[in-house]
C-alpha atoms as a PDB file:
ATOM      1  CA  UNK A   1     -56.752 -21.820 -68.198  1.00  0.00           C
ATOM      2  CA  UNK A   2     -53.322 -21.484 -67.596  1.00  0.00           C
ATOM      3  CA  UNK A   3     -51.401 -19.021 -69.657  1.00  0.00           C
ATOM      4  CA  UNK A   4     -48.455 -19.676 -71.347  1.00  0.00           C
ATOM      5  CA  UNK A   5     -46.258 -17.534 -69.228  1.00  0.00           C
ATOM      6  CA  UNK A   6     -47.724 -19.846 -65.892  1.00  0.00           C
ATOM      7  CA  UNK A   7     -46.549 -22.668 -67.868  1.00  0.00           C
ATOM      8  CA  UNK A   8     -43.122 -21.420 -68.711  1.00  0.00           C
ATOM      9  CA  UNK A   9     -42.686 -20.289 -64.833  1.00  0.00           C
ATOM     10  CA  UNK A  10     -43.967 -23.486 -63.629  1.00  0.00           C
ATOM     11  CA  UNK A  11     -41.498 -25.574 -65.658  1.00  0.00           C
ATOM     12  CA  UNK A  12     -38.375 -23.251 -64.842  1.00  0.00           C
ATOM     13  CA  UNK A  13     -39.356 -23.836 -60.830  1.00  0.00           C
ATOM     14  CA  UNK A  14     -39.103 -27.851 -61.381  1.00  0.00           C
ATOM     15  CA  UNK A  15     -36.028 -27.489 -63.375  1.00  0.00           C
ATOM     16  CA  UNK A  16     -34.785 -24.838 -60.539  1.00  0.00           C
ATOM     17  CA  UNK A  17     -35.754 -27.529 -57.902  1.00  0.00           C
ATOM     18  CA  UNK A  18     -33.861 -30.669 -59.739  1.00  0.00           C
ATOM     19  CA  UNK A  19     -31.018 -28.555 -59.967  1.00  0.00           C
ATOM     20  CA  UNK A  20     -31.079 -27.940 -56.259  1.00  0.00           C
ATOM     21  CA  UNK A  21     -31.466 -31.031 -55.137  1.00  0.00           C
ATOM     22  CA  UNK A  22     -28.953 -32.504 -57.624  1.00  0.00           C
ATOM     23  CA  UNK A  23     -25.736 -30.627 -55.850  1.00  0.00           C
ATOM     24  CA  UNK A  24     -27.315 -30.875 -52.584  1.00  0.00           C
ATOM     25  CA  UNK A  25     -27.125 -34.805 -52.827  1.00  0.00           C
ATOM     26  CA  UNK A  26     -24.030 -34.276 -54.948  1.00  0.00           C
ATOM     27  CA  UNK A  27     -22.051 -32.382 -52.129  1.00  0.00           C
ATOM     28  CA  UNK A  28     -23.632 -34.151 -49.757  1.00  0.00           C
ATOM     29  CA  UNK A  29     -24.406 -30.355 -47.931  1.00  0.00           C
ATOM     30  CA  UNK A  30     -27.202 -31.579 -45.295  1.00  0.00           C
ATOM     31  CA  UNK A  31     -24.093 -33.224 -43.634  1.00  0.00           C
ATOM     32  CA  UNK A  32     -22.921 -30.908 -40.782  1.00  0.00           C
ATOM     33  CA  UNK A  33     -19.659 -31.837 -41.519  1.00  0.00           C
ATOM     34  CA  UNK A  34     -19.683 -30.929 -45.080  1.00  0.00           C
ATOM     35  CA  UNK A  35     -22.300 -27.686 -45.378  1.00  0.00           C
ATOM     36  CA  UNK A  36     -25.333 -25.918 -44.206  1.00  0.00           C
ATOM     37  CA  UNK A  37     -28.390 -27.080 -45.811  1.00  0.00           C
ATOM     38  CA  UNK A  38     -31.189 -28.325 -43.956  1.00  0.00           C
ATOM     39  CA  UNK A  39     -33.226 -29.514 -46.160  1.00  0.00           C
ATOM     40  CA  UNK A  40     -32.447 -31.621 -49.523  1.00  0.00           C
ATOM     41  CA  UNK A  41     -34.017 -28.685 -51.726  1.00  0.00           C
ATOM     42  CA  UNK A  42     -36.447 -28.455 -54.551  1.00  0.00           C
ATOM     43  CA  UNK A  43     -39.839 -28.592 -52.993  1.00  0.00           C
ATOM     44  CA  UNK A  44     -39.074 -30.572 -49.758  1.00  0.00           C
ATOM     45  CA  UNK A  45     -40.187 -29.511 -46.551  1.00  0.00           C
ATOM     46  CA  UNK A  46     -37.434 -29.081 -43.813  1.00  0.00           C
ATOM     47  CA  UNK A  47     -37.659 -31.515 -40.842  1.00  0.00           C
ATOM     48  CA  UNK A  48     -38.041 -28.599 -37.791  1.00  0.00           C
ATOM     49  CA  UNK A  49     -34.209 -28.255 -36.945  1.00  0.00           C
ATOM     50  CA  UNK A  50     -33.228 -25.890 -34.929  1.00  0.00           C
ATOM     51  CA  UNK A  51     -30.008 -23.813 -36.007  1.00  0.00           C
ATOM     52  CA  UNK A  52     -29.250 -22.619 -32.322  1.00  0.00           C
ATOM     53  CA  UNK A  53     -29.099 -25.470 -29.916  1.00  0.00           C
ATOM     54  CA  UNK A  54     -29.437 -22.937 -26.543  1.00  0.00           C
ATOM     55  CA  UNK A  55     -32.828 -22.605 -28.123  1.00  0.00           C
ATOM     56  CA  UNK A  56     -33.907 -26.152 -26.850  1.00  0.00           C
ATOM     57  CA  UNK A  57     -34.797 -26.361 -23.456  1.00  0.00           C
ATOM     58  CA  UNK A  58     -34.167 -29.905 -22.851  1.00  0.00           C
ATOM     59  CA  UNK A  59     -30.727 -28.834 -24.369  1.00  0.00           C
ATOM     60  CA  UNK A  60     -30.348 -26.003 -21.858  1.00  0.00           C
ATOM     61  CA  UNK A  61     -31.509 -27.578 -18.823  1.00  0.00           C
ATOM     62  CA  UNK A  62     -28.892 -30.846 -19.456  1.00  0.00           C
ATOM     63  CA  UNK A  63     -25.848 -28.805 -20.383  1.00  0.00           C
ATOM     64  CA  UNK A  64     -26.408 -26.052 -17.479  1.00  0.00           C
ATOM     65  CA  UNK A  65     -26.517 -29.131 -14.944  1.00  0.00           C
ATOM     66  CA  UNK A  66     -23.403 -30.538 -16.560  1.00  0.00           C
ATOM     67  CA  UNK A  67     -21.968 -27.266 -16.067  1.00  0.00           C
ATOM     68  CA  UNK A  68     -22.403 -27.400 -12.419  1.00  0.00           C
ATOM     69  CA  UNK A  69     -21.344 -30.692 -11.910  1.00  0.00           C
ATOM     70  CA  UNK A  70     -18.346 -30.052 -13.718  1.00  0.00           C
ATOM     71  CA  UNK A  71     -17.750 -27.122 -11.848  1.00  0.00           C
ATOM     72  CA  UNK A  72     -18.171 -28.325  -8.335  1.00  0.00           C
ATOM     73  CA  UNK A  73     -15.309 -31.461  -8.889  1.00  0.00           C
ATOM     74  CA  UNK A  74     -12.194 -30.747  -8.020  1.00  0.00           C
ATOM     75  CA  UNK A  75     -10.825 -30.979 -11.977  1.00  0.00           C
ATOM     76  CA  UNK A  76     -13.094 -28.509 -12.879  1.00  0.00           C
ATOM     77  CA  UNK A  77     -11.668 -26.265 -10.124  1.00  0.00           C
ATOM     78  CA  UNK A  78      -8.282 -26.832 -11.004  1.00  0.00           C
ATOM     79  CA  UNK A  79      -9.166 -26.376 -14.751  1.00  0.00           C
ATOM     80  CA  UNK A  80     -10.665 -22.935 -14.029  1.00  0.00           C
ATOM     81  CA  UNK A  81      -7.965 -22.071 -12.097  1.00  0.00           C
ATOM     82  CA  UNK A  82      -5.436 -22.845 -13.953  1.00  0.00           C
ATOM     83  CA  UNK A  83      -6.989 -20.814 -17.348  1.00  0.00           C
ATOM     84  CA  UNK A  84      -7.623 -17.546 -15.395  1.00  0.00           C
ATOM     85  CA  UNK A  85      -3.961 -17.794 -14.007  1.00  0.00           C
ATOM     86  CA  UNK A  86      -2.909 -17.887 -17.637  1.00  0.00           C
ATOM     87  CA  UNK A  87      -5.362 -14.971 -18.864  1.00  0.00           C
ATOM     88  CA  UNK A  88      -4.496 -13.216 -16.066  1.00  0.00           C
ATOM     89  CA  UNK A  89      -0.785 -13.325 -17.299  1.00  0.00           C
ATOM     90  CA  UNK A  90      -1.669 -11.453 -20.143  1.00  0.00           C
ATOM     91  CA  UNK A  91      -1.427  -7.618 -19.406  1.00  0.00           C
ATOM     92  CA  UNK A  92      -4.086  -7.060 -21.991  1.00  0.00           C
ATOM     93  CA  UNK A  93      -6.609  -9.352 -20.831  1.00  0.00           C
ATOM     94  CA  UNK A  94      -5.401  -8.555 -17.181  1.00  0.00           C
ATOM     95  CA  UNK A  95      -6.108  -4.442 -17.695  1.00  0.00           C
ATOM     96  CA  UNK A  96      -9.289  -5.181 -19.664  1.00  0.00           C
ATOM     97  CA  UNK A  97     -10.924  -6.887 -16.603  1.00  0.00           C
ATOM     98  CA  UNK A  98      -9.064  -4.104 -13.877  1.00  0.00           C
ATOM     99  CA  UNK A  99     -11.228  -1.490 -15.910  1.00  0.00           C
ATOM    100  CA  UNK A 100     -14.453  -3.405 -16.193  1.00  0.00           C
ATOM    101  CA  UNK A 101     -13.978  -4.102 -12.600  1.00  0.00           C
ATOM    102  CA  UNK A 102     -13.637  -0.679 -11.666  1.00  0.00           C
ATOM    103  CA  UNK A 103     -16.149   0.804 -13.698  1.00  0.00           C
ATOM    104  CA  UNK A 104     -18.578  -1.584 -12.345  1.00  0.00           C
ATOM    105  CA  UNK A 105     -17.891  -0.831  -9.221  1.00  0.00           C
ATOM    106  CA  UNK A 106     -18.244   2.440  -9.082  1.00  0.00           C
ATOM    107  CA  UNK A 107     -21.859   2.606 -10.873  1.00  0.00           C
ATOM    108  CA  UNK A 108     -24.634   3.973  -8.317  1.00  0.00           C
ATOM    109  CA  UNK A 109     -26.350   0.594  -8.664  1.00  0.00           C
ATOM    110  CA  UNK A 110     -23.090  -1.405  -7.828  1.00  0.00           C
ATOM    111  CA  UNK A 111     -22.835   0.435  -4.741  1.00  0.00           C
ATOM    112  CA  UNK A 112     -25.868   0.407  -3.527  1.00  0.00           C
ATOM    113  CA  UNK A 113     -26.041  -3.140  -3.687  1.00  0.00           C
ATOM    114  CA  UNK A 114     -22.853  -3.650  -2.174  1.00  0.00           C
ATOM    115  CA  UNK A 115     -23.909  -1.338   0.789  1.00  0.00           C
ATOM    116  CA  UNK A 116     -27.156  -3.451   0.722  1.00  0.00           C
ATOM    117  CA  UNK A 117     -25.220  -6.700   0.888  1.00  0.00           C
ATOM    118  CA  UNK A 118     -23.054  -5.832   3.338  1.00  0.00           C
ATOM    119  CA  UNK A 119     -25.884  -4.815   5.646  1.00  0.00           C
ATOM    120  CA  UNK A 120     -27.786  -7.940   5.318  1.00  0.00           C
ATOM    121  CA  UNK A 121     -24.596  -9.630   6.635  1.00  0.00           C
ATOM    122  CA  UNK A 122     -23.547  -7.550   9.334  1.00  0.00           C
ATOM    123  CA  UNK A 123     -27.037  -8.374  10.747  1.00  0.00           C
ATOM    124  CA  UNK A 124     -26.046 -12.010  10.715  1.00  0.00           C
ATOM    125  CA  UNK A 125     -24.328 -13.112  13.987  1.00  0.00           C
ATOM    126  CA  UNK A 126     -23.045 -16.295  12.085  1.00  0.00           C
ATOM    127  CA  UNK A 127     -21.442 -14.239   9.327  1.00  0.00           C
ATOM    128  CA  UNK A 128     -19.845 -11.560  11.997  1.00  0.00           C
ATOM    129  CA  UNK A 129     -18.551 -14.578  14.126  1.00  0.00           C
ATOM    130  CA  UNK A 130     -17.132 -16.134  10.540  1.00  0.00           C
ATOM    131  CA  UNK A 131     -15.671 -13.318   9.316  1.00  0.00           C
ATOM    132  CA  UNK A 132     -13.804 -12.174  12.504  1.00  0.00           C
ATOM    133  CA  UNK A 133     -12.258 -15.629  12.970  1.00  0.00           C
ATOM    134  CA  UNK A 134     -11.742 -15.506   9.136  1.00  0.00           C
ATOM    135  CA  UNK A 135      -9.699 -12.136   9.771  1.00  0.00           C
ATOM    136  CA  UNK A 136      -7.756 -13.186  12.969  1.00  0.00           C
ATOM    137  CA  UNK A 137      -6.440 -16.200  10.477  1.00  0.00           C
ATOM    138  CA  UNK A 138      -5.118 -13.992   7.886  1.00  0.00           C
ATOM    139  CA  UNK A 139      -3.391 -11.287  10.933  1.00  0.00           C
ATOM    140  CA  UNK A 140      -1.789 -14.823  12.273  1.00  0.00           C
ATOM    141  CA  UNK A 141       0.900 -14.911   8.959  1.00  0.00           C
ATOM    142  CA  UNK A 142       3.444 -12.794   9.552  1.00  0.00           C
ATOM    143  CA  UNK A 143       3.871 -12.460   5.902  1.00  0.00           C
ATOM    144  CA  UNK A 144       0.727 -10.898   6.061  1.00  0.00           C
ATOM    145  CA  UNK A 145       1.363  -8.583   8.869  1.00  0.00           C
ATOM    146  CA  UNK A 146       4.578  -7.132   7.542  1.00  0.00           C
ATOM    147  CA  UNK A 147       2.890  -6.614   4.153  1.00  0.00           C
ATOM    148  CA  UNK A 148       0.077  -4.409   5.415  1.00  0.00           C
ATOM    149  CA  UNK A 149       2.928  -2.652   7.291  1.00  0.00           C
ATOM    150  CA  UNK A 150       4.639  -1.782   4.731  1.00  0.00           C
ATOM    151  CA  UNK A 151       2.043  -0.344   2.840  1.00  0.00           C
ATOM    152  CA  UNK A 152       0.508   1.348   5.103  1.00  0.00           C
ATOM    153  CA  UNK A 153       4.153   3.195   6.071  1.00  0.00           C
ATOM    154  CA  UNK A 154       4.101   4.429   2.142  1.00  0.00           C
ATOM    155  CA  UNK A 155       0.697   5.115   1.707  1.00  0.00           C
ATOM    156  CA  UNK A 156      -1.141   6.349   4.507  1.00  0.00           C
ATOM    157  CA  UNK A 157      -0.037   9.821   4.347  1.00  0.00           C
ATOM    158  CA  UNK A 158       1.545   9.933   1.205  1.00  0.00           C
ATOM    159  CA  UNK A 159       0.006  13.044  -1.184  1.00  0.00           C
ATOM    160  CA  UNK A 160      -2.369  11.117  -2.931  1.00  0.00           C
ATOM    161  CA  UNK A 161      -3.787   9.185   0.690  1.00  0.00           C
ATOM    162  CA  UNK A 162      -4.362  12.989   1.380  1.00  0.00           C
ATOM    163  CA  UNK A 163      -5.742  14.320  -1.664  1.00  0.00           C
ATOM    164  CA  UNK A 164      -8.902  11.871  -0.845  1.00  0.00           C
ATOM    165  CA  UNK A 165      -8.550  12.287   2.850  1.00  0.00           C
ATOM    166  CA  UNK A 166     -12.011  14.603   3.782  1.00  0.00           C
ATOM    167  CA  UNK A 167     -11.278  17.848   4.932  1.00  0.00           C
ATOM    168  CA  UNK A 168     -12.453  17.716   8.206  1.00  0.00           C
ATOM    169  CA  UNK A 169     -10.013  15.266   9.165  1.00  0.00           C
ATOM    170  CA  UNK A 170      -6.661  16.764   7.337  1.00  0.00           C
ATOM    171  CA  UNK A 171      -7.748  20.283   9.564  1.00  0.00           C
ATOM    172  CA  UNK A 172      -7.394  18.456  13.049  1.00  0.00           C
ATOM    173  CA  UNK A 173      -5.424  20.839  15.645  1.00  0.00           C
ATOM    174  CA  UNK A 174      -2.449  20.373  17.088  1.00  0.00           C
ATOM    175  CA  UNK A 175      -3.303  19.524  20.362  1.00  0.00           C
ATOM    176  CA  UNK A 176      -5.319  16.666  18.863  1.00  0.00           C
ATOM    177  CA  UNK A 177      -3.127  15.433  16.628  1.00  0.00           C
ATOM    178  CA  UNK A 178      -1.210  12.246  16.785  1.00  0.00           C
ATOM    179  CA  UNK A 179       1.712  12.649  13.908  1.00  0.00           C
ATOM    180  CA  UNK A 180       3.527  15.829  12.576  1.00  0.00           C
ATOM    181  CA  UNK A 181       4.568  15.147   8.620  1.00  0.00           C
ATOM    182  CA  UNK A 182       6.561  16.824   5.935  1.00  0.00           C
ATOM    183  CA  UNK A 183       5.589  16.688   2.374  1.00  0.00           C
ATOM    184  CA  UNK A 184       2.932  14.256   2.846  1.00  0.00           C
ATOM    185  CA  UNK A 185       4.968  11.540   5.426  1.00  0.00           C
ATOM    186  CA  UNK A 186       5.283  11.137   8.617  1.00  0.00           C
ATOM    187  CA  UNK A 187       8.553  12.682  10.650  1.00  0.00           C
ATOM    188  CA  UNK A 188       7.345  12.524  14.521  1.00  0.00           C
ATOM    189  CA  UNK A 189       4.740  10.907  16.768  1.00  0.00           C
ATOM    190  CA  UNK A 190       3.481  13.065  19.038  1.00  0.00           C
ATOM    191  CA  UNK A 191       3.707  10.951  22.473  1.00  0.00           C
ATOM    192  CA  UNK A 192       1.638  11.753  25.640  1.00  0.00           C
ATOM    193  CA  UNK A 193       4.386  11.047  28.143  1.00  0.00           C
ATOM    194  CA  UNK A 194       7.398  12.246  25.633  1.00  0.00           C
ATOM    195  CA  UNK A 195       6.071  14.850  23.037  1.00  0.00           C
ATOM    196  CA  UNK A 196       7.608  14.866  19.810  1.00  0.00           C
ATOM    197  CA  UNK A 197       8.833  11.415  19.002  1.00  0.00           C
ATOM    198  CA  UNK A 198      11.232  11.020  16.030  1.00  0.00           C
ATOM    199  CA  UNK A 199       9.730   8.043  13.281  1.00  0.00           C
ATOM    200  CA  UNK A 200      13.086   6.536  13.360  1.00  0.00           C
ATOM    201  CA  UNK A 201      12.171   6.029  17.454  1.00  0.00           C
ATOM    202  CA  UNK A 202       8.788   4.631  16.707  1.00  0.00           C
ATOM    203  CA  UNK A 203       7.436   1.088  16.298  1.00  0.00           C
ATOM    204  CA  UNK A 204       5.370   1.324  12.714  1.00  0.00           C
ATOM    205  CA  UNK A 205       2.930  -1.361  12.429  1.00  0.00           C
ATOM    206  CA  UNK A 206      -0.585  -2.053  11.780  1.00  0.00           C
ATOM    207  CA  UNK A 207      -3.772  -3.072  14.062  1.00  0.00           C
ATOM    208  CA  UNK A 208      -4.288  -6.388  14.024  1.00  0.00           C
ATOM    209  CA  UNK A 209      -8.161  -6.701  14.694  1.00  0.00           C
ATOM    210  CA  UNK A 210     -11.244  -4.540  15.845  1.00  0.00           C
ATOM    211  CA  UNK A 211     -12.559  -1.721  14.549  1.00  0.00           C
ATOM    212  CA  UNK A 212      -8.938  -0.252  13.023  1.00  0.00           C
ATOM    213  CA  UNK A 213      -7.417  -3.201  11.441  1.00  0.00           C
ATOM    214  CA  UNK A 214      -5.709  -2.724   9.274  1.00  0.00           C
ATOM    215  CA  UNK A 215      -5.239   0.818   9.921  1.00  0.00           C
ATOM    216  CA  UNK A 216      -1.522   2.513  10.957  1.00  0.00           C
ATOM    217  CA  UNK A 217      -0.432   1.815  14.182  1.00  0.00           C
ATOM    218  CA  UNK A 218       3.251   4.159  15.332  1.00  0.00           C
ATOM    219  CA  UNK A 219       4.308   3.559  18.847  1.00  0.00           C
ATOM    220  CA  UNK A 220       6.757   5.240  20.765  1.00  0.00           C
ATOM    221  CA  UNK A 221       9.695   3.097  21.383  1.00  0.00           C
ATOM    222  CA  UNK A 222      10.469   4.249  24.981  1.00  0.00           C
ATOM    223  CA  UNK A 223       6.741   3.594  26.177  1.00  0.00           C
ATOM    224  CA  UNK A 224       7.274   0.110  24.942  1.00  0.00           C
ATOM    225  CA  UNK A 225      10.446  -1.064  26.196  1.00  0.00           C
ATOM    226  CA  UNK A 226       9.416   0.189  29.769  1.00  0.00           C
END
């Protein structure tokens, strides 16, 4: 038989209950709009709602292919573009990313998959052909060209180029080398036909293609107006 006690807990549940679903229905709280309540309280059994949609995989499958689709039409490009230009306006957000990027990059892992990557593609004769006609396109701006000439007059063999230049190439000899430099730039070319070649005599460009693109190219004025 039940004991008084039971009977006193049981009726204090019922009461608990009524109360509950009272100011449920009252605030109207199952309403997404107006609370959090799943269920309308007491002793009813919740329908089986899931709080986290991403949990559904129906849900999952029809908003990642909306994604896509979104993404591939030219609104959704412009859209994209158009919010990282503005995050990447903010310095904050804009040094944030520079020093994920470059602590990412310079993780073991990242760089052996790079190195992997770029293998894989060098074997391709397709992606060789595509990116060589892809670089002779950007070397064809002249915007382009006098930019990477320009950097590569103050940078090359500035201190800090050297600092990170191996030591077996900053202890060339003389007879082999192509430049003399003071305090870390360069003063003379050292010419085959005319020896020491002042900088201010020199063509200073860059290599357009091959192997050294990129890379400094100083040419002695009087070999190339002959």
């Amino acid at each position: 038989a039940e004991s008084d006690a039971d009977k006193d807990a049981e009726k204090a549940a019922e009461e608990a209950n009524a109360v509950e679903e009272k100011w449920i229905k009252h605030f109207d709280s199952t309403n997404p709009e107006r609370g959090f309540n799943l269920a309308k309280g007491g002793e009813h059994v919740p329908h089986p709602i899931r709080k986290n949609p991403w949990d559904d995989p129906d849900y999952r499958a029809r908003v990642t292919a909306t994604i896509k689709n979104d993404a591939n039409t030219s609104e959704g490009k412009a859209k994209r573009s158009l919010l990282s230009r503005a995050a990447w306006s903010n310095p904050e957000v804009r040094t944030k990313i520079m020093s994920a990027s470059k602590a990412g990059l310079n993780t073991l892992e990242s760089k052996a998959k790079r190195s992997m990557i770029m293998k894989a593609s060098a074997a391709v004769p397709e992606s060789m052909i595509k990116r060589s006609e892809a670089s002779k396109e950007v070397w064809s701006r002249p915007e382009v060209r006098k930019k990477m000439a320009d950097i590569a007059k103050n940078r090359v063999l500035s201190p800090d180029f050297l600092r990170h230049t191996p030591e077996s190439h900053a202890k060339v000899g003389l007879k082999n080398r192509r430049y003399i430099t003071k305090d870390g730039q360069i003063t003379h070319k050292i010419c085959k036909k005319h020896g020491l070649v002042p900088i201010t005599d020199c063509y200073v460009g860059t290599f357009k293609s091959g192997r050294n693109a990129g890379r400094l190219r100083i040419q002695c004025k009087i070999c190339m107006n002959r």
